[in-house]
C-alpha atoms as a PDB file:
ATOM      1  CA  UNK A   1     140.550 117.279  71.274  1.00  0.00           C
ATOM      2  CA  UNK A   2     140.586 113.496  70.898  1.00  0.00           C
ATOM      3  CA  UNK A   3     140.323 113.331  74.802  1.00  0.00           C
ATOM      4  CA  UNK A   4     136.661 114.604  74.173  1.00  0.00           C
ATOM      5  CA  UNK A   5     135.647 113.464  71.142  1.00  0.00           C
ATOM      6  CA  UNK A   6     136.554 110.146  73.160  1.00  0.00           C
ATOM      7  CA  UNK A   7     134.274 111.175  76.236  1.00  0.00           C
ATOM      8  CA  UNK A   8     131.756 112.004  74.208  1.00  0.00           C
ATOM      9  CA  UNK A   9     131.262 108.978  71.981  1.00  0.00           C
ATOM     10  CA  UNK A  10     131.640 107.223  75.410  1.00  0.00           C
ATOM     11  CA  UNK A  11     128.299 109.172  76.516  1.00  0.00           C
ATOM     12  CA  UNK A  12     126.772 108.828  73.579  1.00  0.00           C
ATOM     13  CA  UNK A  13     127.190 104.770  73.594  1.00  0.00           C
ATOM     14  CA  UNK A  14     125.888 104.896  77.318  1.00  0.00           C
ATOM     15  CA  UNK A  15     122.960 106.933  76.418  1.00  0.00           C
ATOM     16  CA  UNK A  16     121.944 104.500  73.645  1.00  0.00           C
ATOM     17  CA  UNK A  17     122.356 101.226  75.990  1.00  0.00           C
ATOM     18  CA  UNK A  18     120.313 103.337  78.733  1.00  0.00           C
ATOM     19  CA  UNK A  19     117.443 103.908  76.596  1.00  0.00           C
ATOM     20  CA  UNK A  20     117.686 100.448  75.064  1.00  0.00           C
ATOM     21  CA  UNK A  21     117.663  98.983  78.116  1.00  0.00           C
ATOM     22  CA  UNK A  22     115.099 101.035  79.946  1.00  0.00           C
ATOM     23  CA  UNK A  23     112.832 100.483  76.454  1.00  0.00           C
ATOM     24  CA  UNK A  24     113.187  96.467  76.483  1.00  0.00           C
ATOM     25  CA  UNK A  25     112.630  96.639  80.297  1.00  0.00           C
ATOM     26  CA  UNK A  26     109.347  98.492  79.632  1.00  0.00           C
ATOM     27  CA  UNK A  27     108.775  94.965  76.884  1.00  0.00           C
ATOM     28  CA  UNK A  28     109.158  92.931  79.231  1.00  0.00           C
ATOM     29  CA  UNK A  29     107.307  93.724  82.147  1.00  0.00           C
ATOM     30  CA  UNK A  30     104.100  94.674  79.925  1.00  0.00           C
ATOM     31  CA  UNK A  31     104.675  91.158  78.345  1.00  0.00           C
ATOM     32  CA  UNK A  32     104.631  89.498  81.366  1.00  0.00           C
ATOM     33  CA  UNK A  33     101.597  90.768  82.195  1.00  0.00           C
ATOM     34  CA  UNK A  34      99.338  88.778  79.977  1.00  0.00           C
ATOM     35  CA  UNK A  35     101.542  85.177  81.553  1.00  0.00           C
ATOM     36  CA  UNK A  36      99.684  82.575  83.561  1.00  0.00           C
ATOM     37  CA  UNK A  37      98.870  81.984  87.297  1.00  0.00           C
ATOM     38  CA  UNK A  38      98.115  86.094  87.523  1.00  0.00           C
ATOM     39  CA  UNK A  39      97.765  87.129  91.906  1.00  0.00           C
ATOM     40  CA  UNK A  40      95.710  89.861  92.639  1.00  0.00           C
ATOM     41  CA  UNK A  41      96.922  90.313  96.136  1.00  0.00           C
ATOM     42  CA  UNK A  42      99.895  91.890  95.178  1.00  0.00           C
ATOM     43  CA  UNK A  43      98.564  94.415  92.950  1.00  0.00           C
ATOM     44  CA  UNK A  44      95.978  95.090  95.947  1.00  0.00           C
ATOM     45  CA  UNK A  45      98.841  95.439  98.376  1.00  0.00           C
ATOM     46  CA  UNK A  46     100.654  98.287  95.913  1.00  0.00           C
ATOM     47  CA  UNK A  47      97.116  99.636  95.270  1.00  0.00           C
ATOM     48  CA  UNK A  48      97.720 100.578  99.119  1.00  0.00           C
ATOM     49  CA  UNK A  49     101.535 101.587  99.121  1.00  0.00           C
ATOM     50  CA  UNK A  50     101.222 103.951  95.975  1.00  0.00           C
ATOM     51  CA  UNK A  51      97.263 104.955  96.244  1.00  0.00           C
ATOM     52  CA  UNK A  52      95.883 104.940  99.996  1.00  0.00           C
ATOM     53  CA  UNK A  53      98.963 105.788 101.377  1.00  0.00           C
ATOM     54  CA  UNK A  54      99.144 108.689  98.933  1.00  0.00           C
ATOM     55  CA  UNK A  55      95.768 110.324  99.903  1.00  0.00           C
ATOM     56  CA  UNK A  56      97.012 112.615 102.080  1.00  0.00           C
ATOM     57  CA  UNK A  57      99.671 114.158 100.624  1.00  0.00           C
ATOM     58  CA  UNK A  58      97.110 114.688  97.644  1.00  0.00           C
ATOM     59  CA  UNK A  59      94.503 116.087 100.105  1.00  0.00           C
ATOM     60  CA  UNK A  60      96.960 118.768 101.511  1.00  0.00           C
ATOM     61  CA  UNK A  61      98.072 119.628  97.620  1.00  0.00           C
ATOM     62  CA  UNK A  62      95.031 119.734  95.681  1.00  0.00           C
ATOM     63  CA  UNK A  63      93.622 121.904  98.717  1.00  0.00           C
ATOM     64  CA  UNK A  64      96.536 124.529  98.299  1.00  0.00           C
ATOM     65  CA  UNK A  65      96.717 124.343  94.701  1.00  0.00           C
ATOM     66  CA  UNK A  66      92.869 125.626  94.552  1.00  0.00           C
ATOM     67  CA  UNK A  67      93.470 128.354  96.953  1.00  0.00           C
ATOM     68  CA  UNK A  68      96.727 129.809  95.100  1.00  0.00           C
ATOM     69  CA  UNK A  69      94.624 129.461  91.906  1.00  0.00           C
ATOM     70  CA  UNK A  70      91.478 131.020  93.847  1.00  0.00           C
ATOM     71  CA  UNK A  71      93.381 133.543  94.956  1.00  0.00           C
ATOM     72  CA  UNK A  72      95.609 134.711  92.096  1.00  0.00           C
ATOM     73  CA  UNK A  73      92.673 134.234  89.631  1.00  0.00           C
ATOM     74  CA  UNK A  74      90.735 136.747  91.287  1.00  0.00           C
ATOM     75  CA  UNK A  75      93.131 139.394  91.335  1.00  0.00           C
ATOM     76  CA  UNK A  76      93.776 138.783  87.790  1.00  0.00           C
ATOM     77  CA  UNK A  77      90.015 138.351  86.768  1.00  0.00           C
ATOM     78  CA  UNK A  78      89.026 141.097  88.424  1.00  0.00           C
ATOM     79  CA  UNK A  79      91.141 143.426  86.592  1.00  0.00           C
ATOM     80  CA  UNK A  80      88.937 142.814  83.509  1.00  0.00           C
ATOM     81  CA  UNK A  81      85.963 142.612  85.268  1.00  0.00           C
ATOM     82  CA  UNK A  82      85.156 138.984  85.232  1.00  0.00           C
ATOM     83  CA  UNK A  83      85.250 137.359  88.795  1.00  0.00           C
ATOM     84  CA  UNK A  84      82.608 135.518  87.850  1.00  0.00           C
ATOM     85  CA  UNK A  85      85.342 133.331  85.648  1.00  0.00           C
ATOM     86  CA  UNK A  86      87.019 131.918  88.797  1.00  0.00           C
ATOM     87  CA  UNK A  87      85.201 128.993  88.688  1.00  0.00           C
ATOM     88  CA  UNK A  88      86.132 128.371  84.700  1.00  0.00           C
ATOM     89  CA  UNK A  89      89.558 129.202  85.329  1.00  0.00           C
ATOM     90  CA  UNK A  90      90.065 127.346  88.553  1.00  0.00           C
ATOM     91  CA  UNK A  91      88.413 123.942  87.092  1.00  0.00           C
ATOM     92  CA  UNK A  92      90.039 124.218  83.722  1.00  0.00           C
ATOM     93  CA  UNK A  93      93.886 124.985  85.048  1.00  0.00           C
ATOM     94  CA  UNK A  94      93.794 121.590  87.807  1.00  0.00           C
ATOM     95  CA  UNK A  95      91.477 119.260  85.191  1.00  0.00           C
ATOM     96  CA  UNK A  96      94.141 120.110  82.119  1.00  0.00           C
ATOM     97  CA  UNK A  97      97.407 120.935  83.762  1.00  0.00           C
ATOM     98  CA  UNK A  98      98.217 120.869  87.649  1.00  0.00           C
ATOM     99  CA  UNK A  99      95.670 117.950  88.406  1.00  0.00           C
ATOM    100  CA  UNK A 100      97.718 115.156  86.758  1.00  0.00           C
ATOM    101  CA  UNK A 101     101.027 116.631  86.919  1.00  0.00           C
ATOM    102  CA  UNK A 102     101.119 117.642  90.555  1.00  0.00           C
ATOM    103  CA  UNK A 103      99.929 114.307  91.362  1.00  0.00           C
ATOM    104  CA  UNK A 104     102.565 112.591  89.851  1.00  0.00           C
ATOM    105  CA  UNK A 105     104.909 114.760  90.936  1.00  0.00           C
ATOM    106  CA  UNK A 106     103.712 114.137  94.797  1.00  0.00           C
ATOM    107  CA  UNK A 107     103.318 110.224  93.977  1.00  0.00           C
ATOM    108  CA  UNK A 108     107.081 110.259  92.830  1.00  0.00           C
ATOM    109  CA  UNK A 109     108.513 112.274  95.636  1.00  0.00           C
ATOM    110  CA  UNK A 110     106.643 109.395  98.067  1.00  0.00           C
ATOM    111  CA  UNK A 111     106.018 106.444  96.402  1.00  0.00           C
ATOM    112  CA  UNK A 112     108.551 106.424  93.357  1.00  0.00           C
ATOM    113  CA  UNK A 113     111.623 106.926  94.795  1.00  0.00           C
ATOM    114  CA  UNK A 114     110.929 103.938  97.768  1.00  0.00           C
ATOM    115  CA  UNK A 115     110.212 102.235  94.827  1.00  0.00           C
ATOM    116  CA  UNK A 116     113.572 102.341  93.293  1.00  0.00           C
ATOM    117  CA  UNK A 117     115.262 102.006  96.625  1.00  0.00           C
ATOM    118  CA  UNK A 118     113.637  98.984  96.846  1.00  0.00           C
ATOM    119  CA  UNK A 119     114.256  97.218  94.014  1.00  0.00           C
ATOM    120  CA  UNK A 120     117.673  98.333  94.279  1.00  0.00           C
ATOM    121  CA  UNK A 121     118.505  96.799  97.541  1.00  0.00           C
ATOM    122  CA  UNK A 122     117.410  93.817  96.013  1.00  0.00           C
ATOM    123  CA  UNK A 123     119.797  93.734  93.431  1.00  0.00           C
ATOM    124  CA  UNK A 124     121.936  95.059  95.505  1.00  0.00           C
ATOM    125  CA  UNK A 125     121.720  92.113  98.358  1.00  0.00           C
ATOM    126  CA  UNK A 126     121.512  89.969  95.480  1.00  0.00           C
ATOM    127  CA  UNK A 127     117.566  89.400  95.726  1.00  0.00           C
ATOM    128  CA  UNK A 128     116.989  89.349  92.615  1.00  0.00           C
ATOM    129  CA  UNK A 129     119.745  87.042  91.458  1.00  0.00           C
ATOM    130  CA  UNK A 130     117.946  84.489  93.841  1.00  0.00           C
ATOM    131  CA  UNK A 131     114.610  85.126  92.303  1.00  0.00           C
ATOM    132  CA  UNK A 132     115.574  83.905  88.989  1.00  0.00           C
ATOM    133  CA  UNK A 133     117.867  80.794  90.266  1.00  0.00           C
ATOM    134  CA  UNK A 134     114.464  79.871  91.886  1.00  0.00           C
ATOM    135  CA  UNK A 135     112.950  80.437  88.057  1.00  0.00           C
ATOM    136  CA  UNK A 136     110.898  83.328  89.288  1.00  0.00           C
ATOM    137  CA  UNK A 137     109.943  85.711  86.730  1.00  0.00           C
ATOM    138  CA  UNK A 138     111.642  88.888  88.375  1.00  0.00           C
ATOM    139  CA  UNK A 139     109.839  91.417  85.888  1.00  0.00           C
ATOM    140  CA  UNK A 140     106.332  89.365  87.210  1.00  0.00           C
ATOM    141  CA  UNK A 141     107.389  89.181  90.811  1.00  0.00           C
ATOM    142  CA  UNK A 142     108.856  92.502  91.654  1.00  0.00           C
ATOM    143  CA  UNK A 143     107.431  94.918  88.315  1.00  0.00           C
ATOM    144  CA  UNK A 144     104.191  93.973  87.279  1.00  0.00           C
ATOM    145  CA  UNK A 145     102.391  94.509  90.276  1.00  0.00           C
ATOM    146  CA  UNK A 146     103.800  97.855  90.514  1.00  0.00           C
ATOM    147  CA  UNK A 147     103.048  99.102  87.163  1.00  0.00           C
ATOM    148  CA  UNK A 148      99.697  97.992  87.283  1.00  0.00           C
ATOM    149  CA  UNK A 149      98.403  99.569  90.661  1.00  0.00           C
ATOM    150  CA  UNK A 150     100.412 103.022  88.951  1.00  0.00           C
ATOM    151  CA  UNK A 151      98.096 102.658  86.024  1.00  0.00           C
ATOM    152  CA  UNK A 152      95.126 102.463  88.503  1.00  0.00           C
ATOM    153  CA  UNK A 153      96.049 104.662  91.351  1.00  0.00           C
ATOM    154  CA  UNK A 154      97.060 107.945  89.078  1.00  0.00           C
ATOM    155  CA  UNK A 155      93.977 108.816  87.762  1.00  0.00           C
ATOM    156  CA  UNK A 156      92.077 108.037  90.848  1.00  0.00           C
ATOM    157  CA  UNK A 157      94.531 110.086  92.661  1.00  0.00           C
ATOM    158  CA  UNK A 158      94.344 112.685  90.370  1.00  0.00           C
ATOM    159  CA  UNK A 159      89.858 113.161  90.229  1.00  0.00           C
ATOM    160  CA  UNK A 160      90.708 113.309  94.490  1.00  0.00           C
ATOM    161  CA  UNK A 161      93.122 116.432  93.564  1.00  0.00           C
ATOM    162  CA  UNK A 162      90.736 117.920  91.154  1.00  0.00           C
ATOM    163  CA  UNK A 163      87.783 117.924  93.504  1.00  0.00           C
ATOM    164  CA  UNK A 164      89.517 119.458  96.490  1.00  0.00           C
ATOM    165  CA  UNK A 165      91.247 121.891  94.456  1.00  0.00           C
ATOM    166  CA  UNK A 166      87.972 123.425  93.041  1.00  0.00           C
ATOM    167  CA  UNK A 167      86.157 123.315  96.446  1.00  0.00           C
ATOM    168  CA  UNK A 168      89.980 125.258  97.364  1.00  0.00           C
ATOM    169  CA  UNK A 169      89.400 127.680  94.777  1.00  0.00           C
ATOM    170  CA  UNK A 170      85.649 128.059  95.775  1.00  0.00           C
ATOM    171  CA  UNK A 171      86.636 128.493  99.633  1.00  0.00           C
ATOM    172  CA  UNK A 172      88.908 131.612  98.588  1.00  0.00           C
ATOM    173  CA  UNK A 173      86.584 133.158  95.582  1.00  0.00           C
ATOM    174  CA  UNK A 174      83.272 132.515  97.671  1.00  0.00           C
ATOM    175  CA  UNK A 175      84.191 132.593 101.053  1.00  0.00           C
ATOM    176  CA  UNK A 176      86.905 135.455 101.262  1.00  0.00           C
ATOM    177  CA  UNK A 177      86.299 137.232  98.049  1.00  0.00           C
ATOM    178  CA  UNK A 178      82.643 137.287  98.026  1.00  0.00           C
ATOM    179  CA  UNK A 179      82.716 135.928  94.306  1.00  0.00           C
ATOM    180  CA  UNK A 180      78.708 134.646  93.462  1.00  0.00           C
ATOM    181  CA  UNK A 181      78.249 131.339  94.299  1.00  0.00           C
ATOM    182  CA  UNK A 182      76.036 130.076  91.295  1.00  0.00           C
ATOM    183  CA  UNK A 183      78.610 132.236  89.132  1.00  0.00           C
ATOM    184  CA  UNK A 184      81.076 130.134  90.350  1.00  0.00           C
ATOM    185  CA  UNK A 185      80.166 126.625  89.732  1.00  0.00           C
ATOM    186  CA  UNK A 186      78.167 127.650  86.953  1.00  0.00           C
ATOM    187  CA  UNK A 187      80.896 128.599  85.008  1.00  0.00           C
ATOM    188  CA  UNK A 188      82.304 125.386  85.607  1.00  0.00           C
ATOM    189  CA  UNK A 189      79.553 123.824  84.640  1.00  0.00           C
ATOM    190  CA  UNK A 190      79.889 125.461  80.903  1.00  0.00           C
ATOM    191  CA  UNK A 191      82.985 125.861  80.844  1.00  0.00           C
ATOM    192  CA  UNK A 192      84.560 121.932  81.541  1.00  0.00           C
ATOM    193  CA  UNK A 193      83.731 120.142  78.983  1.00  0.00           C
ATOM    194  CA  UNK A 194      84.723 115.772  77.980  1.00  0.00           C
ATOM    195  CA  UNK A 195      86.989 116.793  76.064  1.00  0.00           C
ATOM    196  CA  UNK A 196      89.330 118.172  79.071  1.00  0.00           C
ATOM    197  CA  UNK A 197      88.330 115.666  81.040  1.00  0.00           C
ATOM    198  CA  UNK A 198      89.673 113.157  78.830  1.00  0.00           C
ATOM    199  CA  UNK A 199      93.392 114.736  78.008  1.00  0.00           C
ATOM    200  CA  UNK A 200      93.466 114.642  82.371  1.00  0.00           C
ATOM    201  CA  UNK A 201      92.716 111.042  82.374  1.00  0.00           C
ATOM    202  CA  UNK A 202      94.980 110.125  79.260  1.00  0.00           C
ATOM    203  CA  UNK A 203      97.737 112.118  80.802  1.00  0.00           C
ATOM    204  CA  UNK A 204      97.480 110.215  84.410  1.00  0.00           C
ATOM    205  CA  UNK A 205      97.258 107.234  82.935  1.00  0.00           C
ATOM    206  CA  UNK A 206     100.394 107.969  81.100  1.00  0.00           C
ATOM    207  CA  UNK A 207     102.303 109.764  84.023  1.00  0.00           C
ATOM    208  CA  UNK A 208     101.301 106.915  86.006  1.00  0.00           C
ATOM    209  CA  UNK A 209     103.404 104.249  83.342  1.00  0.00           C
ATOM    210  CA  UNK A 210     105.925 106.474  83.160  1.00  0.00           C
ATOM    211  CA  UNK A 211     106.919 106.926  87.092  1.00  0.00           C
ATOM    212  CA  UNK A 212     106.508 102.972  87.884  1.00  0.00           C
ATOM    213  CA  UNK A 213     108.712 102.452  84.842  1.00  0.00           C
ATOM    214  CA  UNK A 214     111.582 104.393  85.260  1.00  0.00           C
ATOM    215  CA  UNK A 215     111.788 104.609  89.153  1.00  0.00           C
ATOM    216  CA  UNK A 216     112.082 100.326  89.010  1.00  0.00           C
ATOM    217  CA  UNK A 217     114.249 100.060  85.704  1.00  0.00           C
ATOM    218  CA  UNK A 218     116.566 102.686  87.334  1.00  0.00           C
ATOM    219  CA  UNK A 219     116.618 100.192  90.766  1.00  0.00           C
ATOM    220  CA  UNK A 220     116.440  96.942  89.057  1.00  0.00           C
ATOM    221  CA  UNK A 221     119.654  97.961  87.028  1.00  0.00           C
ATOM    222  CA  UNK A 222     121.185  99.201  89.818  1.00  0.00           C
ATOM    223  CA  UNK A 223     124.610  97.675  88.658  1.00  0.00           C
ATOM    224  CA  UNK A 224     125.043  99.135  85.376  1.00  0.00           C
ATOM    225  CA  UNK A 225     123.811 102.528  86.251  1.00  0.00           C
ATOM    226  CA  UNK A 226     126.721 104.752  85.633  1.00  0.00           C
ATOM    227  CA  UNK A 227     126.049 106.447  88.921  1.00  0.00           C
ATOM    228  CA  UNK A 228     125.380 102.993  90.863  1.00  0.00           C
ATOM    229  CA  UNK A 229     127.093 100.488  91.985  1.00  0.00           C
ATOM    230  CA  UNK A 230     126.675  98.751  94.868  1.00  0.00           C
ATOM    231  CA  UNK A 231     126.326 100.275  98.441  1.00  0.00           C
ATOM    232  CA  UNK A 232     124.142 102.225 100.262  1.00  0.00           C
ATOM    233  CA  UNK A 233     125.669 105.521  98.367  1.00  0.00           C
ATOM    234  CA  UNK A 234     124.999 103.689  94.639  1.00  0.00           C
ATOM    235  CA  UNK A 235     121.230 103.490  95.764  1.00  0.00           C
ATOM    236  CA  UNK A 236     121.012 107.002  96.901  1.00  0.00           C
ATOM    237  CA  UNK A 237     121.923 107.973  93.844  1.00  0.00           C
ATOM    238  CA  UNK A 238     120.725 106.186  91.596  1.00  0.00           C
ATOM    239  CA  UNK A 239     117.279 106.673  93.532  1.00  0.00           C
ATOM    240  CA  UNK A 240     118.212 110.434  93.215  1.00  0.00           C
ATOM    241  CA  UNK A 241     118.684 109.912  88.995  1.00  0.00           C
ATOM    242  CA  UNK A 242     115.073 108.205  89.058  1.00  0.00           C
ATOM    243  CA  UNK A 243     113.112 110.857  90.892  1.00  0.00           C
ATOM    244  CA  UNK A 244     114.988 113.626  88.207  1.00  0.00           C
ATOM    245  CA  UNK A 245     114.645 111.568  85.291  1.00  0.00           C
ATOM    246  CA  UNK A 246     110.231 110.421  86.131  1.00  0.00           C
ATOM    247  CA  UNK A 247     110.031 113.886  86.959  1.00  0.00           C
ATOM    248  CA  UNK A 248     111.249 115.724  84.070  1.00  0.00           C
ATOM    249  CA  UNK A 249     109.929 112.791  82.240  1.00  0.00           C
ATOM    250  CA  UNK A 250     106.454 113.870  83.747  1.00  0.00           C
ATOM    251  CA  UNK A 251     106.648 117.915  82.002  1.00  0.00           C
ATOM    252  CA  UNK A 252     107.929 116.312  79.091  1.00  0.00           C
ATOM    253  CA  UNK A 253     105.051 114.168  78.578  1.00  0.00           C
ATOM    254  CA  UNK A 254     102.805 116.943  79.756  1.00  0.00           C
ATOM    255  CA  UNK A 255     103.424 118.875  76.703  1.00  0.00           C
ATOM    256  CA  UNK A 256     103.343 116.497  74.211  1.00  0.00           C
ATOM    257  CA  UNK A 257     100.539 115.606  75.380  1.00  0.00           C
ATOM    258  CA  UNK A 258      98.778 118.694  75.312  1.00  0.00           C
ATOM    259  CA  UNK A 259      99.582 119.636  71.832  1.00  0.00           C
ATOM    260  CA  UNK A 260      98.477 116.102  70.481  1.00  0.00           C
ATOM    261  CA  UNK A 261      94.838 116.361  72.410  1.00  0.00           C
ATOM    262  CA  UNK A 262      94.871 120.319  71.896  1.00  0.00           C
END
C-alpha cells in the first residue's frame, strides 16, 4: 500500500513539473518574440519546412476527406429525401470539424515530430548547451521561428483542405451521384455562414500553437523527460510522447473549442 501511494505521489510531482515546465517554456518563447534584432529568413525557411512542404499531404487528405463525406452524406441524405443538402453538409463538417483538425493532425505526423527530433538531437549532442555559452537566446534561435511559421502555416493549410474537400464532395455528389449542381453549391452558399468560418480559423490558429509547442518543449527537454534520456532510443521516444501528447492535445482543444464558439 505505501509502495503505491509512494508511486503515485511520485507521478503526481512529475506531472506538476511537466506542465510547469512545458507552461513557462510556452512564456518564454512568446516573450522572446517581441526581443530585438528580429530575422525573417528563418521564419521564411520554416514557412517552407512546415507549410510548402506540407501541401501535398493536405492535397491528397482534403481530397479524400470530401469524397468519404460526399459519399456517405448521400446515402444518408437521401434517406430523408434531401440530396440536395450535400453541399451544406459537406462544407459545414470540413469548415467546423475535419478541416482544422485533420490538418493538424497531418502537419504533426510530418512536420511535428521532425521537429522534436530535432531539437532533441541538439540537446542531445549538446547543441544547445553551446548555443547559450555563445549567449544565444536558445528559445529565439531554435523556437521562435518555429512557432511563428505554425501560427501562419495552419490556417493557410487548413482553407487549402477545405477547398479541395468540397470540390471532393462535389466530384462524388455531382459527378457519380447525379446530385444538382446549383443545389449543391447553393446550399453552401446559405448554409456557411462567418460565423463557422471564424471557429475554423480560431481553432487552426490554436492547433497550430499547440503542435509547435509541445513537439519542441518535449525535444528541447529531452533530458528530463521521464521517457528520454540521451541516445538515439530517448529521442524516439520522447518524439513518440510528442506526436501522442499534440495529438490528443489537438481533440482536446477541438471540443473546447467548439462549445465556447457554439
Amino acid at each position: 500500500m505505501l509502495a503505491l501511494l509512494e508511486k503515485l505521489g511520485y507521478e503526481t510531482l512529475w506531472l506538476l513539473e511537466t506542465t510547469g515546465r512545458m507552461g513557462l517554456f510556452l512564456v518564454r518563447a512568446l516573450v522572446s518574440i517581441f526581443g530585438k534584432s528580429f530575422k525573417l529568413f528563418p521564419v521564411v525557411r520554416q514557412i517552407h519546412f512546415i507549410g510548402a512542404r506540407s501541401v501535398f499531404v493536405i492535397l491528397f487528405t482534403g481530397a479524400f476527406t470530401g469524397m468519404v463525406l460526399g459519399l456517405q452524406g448521400y446515402y444518408t441524405l437521401r434517406k430523408f429525401g434531401s440530396e440536395g443538402f450535400l453541399g451544406s453538409a459537406v462544407a459545414l463538417s470540413l469548415v467546423r470539424e475535419l478541416g482544422p483538425v485533420l490538418t493538424a493532425l497531418m502537419v504533426i505526423g510530418r512536420a511535428g515530430s521532425a521537429m522534436c527530433a530535432e531539437v532533441g538531437i541538439m540537446r542531445n549532442s549538446e547543441q544547445i548547451d553551446a548555443l547559450e555559452c555563445m549567449a544565444i537566446d536558445p528559445y529565439r534561435y531554435l523556437v521562435v521561428p518555429k512557432l511563428l511559421a505554425g501560427i501562419i502555416v495552419l490556417p493557410l493549410l487548413t482553407a487549402i483542405f477545405d477547398v479541395i474537400g468540397v470540390f471532393g464532395g462535389y466530384l462524388i455528389g455531382v459527378g457519380l451521384f447525379g446530385v444538382n449542381e446549383g443545389a449543391y453549391f447553393e446550399g453552401m452558399y446559405a448554409s456557411v455562414v462567418w460565423a463557422d468560418v471564424e471557429m475554423g480559423l480560431v481553432k487552426s490558429l490554436v492547433f497550430g500553437l499547440l503542435l509547435v509547442w509541445i513537439c519542441t518543449c518535449k525535444g528541447f527537454f529531452l533530458h528530463l523527460e521521464q521517457s528520454g534520456g540521451f541516445g538515439a532510443e530517448g529521442v524516439s521516444r520522447t518524439t513518440t510522447d510528442a506526436v501522442v501528447l499534440s495529438s490528443v492535445s489537438v481533440l482536446v482543444w477541438d471540443y473546447l473549442i467548439s462549445a465556447i464558439m457554439l
